[in-house]
Structures are given as C-alpha cells and as structure tokens.
PDB file of N, CA and C in Angstrom:
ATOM      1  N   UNK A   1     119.830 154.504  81.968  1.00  0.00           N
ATOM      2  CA  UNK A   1     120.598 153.291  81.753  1.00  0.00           C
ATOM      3  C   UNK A   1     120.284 152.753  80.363  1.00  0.00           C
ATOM      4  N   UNK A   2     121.619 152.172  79.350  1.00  0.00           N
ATOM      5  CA  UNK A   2     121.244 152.042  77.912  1.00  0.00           C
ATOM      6  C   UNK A   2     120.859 150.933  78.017  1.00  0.00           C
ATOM      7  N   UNK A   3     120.680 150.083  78.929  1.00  0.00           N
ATOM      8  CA  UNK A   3     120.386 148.270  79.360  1.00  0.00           C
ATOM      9  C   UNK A   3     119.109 148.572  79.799  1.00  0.00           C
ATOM     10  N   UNK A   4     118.153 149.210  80.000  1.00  0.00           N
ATOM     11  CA  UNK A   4     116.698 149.006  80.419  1.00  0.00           C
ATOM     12  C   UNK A   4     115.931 148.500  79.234  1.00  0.00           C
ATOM     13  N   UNK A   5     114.265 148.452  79.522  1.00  0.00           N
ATOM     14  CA  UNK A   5     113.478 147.984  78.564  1.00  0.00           C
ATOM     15  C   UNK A   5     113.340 149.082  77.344  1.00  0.00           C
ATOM     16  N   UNK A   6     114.122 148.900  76.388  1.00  0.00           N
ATOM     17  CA  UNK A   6     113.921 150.453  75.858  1.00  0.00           C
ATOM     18  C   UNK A   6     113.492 149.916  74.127  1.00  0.00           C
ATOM     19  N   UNK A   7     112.324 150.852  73.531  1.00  0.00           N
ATOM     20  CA  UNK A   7     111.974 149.882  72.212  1.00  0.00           C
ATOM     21  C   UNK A   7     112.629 150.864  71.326  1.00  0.00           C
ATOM     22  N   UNK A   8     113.651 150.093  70.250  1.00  0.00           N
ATOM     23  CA  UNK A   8     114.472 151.049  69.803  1.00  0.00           C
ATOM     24  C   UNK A   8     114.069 151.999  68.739  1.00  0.00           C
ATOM     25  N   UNK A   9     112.939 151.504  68.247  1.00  0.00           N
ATOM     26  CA  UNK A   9     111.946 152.421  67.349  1.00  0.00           C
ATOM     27  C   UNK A   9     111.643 153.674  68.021  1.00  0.00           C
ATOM     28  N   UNK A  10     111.790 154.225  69.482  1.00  0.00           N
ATOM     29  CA  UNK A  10     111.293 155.734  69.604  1.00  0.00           C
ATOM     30  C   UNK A  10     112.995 156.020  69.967  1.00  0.00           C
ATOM     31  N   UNK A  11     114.299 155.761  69.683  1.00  0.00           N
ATOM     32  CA  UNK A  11     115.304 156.189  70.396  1.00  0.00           C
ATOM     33  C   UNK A  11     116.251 156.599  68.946  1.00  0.00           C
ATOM     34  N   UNK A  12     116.775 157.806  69.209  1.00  0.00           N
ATOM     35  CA  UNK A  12     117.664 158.324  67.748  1.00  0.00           C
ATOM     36  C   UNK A  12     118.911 158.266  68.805  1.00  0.00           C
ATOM     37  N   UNK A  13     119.775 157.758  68.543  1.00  0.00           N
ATOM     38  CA  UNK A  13     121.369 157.885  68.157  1.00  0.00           C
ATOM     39  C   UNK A  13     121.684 159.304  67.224  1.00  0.00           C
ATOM     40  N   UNK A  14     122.400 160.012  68.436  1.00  0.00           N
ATOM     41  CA  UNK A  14     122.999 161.383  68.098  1.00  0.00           C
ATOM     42  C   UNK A  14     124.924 161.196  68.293  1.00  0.00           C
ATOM     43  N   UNK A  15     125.455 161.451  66.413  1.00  0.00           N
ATOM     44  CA  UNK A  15     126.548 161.767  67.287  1.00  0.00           C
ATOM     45  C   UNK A  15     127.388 162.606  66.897  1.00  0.00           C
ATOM     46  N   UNK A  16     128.585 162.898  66.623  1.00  0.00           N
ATOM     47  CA  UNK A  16     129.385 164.059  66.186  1.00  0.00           C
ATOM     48  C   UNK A  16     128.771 165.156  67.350  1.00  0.00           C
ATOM     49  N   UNK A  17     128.864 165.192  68.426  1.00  0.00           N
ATOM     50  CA  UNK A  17     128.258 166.068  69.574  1.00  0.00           C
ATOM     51  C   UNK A  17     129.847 166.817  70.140  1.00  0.00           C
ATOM     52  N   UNK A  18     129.667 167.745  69.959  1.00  0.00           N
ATOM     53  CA  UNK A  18     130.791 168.757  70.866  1.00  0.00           C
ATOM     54  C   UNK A  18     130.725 167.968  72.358  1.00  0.00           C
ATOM     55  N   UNK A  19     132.210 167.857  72.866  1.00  0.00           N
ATOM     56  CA  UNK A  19     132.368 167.376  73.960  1.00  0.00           C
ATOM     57  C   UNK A  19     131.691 168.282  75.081  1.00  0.00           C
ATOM     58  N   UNK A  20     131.259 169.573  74.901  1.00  0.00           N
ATOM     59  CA  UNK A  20     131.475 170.358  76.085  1.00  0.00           C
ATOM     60  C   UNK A  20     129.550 170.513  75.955  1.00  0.00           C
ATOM     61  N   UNK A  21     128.482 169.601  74.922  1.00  0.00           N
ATOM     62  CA  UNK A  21     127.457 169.612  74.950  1.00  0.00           C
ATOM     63  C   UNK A  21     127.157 168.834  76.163  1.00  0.00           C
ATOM     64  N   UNK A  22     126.174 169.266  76.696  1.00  0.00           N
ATOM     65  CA  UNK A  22     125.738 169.051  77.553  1.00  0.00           C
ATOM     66  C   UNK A  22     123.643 168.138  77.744  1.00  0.00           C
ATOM     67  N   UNK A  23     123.546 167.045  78.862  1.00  0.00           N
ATOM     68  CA  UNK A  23     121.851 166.485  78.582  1.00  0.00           C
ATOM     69  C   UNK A  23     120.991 167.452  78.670  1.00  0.00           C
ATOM     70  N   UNK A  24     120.905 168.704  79.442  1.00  0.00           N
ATOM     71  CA  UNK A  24     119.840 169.466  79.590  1.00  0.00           C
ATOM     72  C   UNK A  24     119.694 170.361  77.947  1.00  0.00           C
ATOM     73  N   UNK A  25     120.998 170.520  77.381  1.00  0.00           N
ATOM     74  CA  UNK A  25     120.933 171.126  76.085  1.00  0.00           C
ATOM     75  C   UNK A  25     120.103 170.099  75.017  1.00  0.00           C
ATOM     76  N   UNK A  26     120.978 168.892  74.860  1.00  0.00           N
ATOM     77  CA  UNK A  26     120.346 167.722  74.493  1.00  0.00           C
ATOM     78  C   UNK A  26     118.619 167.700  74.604  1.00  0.00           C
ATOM     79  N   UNK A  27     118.136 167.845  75.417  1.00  0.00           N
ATOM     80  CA  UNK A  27     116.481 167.918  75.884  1.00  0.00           C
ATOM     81  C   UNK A  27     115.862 169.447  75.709  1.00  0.00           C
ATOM     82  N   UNK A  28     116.203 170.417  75.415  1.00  0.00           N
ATOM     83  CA  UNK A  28     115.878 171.631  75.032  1.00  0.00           C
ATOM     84  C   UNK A  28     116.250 171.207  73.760  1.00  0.00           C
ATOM     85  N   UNK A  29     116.897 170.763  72.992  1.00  0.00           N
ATOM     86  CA  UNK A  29     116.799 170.870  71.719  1.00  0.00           C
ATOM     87  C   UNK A  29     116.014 169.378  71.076  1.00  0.00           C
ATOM     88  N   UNK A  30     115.823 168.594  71.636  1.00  0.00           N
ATOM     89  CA  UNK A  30     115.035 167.303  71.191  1.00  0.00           C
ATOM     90  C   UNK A  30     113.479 167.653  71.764  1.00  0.00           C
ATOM     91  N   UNK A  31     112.959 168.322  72.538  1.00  0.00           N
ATOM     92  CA  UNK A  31     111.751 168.761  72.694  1.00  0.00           C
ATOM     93  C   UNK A  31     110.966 169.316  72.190  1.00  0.00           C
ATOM     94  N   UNK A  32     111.652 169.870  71.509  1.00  0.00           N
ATOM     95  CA  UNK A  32     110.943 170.823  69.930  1.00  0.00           C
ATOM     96  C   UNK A  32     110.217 169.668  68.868  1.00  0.00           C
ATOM     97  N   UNK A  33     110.473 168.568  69.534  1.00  0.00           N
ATOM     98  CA  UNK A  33     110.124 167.611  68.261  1.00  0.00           C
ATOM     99  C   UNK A  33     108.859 166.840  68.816  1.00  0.00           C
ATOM    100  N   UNK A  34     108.962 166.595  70.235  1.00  0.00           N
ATOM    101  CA  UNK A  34     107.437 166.257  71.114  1.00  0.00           C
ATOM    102  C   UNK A  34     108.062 165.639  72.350  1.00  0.00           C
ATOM    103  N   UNK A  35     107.212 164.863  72.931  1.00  0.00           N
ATOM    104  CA  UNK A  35     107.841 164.853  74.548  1.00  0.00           C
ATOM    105  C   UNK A  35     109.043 163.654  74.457  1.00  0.00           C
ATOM    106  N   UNK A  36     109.701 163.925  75.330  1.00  0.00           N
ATOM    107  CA  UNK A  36     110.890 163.462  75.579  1.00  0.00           C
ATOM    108  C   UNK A  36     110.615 161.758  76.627  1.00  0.00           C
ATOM    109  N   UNK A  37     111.132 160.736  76.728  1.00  0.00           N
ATOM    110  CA  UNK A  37     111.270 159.699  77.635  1.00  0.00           C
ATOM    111  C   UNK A  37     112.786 159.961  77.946  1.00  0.00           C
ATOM    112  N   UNK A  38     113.461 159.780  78.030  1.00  0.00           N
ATOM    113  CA  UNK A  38     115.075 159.875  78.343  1.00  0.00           C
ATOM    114  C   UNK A  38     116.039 160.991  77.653  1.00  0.00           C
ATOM    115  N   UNK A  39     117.025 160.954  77.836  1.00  0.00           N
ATOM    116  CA  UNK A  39     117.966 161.805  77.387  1.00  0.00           C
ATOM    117  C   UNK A  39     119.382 161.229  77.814  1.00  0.00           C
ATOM    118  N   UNK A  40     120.379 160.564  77.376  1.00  0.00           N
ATOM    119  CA  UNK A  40     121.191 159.943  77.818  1.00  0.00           C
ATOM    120  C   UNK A  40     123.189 160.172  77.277  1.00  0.00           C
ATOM    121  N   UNK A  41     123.579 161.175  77.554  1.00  0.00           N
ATOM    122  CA  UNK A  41     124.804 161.634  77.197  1.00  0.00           C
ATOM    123  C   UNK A  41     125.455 160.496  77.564  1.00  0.00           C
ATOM    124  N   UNK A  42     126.418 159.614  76.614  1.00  0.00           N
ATOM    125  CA  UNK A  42     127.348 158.833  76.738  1.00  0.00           C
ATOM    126  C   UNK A  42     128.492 159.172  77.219  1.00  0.00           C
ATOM    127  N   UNK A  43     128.783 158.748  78.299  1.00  0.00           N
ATOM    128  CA  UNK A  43     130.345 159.439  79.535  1.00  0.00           C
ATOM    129  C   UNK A  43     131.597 158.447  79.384  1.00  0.00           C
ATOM    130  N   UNK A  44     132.724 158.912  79.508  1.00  0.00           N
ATOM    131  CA  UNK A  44     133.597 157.543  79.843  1.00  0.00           C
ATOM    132  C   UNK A  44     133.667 157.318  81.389  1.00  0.00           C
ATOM    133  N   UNK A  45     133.198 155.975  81.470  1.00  0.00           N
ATOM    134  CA  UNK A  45     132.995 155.827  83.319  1.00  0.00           C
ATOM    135  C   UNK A  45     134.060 155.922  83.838  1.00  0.00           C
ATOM    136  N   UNK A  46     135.157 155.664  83.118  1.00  0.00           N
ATOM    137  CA  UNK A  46     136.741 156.487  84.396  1.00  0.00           C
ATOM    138  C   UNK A  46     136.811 158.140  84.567  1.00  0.00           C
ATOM    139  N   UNK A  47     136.643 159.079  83.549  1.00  0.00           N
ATOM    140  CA  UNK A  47     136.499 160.544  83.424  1.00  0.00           C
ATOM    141  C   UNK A  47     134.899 160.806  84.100  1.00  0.00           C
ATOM    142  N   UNK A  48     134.577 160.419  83.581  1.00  0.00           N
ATOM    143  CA  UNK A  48     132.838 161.310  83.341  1.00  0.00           C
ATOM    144  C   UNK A  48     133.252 162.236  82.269  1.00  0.00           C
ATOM    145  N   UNK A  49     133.744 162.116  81.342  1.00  0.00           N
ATOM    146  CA  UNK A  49     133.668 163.160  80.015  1.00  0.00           C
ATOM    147  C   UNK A  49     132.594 162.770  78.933  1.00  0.00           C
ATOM    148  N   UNK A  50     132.216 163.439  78.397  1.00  0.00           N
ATOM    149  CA  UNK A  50     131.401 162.867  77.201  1.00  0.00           C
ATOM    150  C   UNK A  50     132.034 162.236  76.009  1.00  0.00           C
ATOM    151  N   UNK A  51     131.611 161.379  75.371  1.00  0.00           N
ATOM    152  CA  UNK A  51     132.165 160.363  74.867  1.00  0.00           C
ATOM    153  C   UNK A  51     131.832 161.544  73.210  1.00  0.00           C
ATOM    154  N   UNK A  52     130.701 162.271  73.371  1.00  0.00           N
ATOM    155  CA  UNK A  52     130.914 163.044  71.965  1.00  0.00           C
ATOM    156  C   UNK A  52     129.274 162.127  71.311  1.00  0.00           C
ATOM    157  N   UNK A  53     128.377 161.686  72.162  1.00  0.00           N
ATOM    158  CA  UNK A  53     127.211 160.529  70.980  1.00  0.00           C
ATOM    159  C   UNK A  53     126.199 160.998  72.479  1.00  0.00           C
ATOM    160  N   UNK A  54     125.131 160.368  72.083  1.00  0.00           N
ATOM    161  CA  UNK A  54     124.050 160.467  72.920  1.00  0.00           C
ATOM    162  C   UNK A  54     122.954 159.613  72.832  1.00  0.00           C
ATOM    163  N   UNK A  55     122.205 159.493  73.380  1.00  0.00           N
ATOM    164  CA  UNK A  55     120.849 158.618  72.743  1.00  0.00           C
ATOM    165  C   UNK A  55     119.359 159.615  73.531  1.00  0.00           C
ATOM    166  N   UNK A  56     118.574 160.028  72.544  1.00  0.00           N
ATOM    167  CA  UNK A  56     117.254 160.455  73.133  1.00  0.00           C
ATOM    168  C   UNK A  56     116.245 159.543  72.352  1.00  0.00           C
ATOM    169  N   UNK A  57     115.468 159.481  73.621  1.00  0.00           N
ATOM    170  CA  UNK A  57     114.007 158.525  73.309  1.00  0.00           C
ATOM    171  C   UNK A  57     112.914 159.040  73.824  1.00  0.00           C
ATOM    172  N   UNK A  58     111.857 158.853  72.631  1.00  0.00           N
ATOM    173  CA  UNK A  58     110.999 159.512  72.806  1.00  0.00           C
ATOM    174  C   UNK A  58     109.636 158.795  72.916  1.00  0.00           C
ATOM    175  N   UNK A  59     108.446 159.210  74.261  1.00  0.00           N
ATOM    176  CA  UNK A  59     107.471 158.768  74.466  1.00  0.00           C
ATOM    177  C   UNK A  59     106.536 158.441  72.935  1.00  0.00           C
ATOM    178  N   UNK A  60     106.225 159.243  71.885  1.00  0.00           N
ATOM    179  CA  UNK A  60     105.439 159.103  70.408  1.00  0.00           C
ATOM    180  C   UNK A  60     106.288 158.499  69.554  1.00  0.00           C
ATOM    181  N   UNK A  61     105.712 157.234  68.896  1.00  0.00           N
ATOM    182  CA  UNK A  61     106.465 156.995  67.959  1.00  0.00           C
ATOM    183  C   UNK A  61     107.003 158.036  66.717  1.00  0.00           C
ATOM    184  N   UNK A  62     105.635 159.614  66.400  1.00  0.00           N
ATOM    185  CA  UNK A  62     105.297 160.203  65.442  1.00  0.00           C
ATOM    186  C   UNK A  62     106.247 160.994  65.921  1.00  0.00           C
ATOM    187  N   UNK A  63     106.768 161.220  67.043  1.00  0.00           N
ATOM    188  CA  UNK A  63     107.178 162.213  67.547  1.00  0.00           C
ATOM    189  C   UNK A  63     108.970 161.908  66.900  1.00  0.00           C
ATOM    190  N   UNK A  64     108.862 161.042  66.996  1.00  0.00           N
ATOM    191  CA  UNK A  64     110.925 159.919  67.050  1.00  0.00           C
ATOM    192  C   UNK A  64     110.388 160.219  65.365  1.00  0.00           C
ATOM    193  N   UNK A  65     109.795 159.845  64.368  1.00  0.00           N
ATOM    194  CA  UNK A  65     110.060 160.085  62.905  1.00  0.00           C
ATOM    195  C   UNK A  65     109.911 161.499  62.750  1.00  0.00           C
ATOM    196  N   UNK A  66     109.520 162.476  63.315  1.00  0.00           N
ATOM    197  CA  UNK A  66     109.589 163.861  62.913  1.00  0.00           C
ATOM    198  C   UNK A  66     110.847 163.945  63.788  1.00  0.00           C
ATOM    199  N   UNK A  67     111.014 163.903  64.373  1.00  0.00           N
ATOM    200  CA  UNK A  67     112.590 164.172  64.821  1.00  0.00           C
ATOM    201  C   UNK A  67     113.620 163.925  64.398  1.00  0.00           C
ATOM    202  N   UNK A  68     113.408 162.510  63.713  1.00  0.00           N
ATOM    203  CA  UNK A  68     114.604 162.070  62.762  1.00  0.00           C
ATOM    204  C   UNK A  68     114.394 162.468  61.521  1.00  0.00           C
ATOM    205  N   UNK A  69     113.417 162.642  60.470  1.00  0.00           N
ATOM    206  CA  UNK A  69     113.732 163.687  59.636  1.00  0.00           C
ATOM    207  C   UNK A  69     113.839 165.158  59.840  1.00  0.00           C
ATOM    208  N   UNK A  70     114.269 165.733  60.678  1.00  0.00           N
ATOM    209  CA  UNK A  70     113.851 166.894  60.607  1.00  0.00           C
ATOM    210  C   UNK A  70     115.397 167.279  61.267  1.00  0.00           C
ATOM    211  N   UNK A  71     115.973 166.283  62.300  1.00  0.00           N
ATOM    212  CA  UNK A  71     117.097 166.497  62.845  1.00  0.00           C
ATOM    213  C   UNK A  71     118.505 165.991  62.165  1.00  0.00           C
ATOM    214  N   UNK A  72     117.912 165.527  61.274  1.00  0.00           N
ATOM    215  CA  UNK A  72     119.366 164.581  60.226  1.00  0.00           C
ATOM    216  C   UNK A  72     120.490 166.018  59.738  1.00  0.00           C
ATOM    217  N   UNK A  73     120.145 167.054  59.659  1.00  0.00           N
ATOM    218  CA  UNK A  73     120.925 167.723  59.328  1.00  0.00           C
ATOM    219  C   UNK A  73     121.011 169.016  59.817  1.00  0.00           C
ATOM    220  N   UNK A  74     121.153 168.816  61.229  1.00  0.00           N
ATOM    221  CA  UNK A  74     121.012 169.659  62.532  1.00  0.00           C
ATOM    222  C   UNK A  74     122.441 170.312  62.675  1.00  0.00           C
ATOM    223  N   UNK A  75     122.951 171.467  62.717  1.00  0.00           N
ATOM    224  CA  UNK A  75     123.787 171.759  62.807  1.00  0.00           C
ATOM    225  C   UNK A  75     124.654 172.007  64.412  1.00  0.00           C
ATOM    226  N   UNK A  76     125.165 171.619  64.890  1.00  0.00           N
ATOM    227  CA  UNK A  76     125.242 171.782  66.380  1.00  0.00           C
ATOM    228  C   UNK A  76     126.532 172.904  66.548  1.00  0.00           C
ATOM    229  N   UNK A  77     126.137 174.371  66.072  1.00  0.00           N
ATOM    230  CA  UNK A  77     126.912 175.173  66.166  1.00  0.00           C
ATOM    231  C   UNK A  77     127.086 175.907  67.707  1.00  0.00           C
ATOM    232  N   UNK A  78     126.376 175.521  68.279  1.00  0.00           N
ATOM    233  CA  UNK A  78     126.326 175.999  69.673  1.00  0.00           C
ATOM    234  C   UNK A  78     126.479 174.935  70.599  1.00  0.00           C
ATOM    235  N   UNK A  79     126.940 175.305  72.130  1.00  0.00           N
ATOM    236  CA  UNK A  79     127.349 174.782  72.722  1.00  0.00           C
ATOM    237  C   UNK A  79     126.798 174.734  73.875  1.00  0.00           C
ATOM    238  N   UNK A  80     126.534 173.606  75.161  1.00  0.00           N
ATOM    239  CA  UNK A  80     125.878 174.214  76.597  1.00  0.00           C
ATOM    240  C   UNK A  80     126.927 173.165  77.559  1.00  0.00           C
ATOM    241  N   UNK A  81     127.683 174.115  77.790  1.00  0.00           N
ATOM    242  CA  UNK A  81     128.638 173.887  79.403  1.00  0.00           C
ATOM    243  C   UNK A  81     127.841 172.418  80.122  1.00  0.00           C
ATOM    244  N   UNK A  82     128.622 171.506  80.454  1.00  0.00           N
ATOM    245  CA  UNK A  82     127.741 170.371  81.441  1.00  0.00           C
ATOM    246  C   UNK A  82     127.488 170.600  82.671  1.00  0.00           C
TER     247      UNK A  82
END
C-alpha cells in the first residue's frame, strides 16, 4: 500500500516500465542492489493493468543510494509476463 508509514529516502520511483513487466521481475532485479522492503507495481484499479511506474523500497539506506546510482540508466530490454 503507497499510503503506509513509508520514509521516502529508502523508496526509488521506477518508470518508463514495459507494461507486460512484472513485481517478481521488479525484485529480482532491485535485489542485486541489497535487501528489498516492498516492491509495488502501480495497477489501474478498474483493469489491474500496469500503469507502466513502480515504487521499490529498500530496508538500507546505503542500499536505496547504490541502487539509485547505479540503476539511473538501467536498460529494461527484457521483459517478465505478470
């Protein structure tokens, strides 16, 4: 839920995301950076489609700045079925 207690310093805003990406892809590829707290694919609540953005947050603060430099120019040439 994007309404919980959430401190926005460990959470990156992902977007330009292929519709057909999927959260478990999302979390295999944000884990590489250190442990994960959430993983949250943005849906439209009438479809359930992906809106194309995401939000992952992460338990280390060190973990959310190596992720965000390191992911700023992530290419999302691949795809994972929802």
């Amino acid at each position: 839920d994007l309404n919980e207690n959430v401190d926005p310093f460990y959470r990156l805003f992902i977007s330009r995301l292929s519709f057909s990406t999927g959260e478990q892809h999302l979390r295999e590829v944000f884990e590489a950076f250190g442990e994960l707290k959430h993983v949250t694919l943005v849906r439209d609540p009438v479809t359930a489609e992906s809106r194309g953005y995401a939000f992952v947050e992460f338990v280390n603060y060190a973990d959310y700045v190596y992720a965000y430099r390191k992911s700023r120019n992530l290419k999302w040439t691949f795809v994972n079925p929802v």
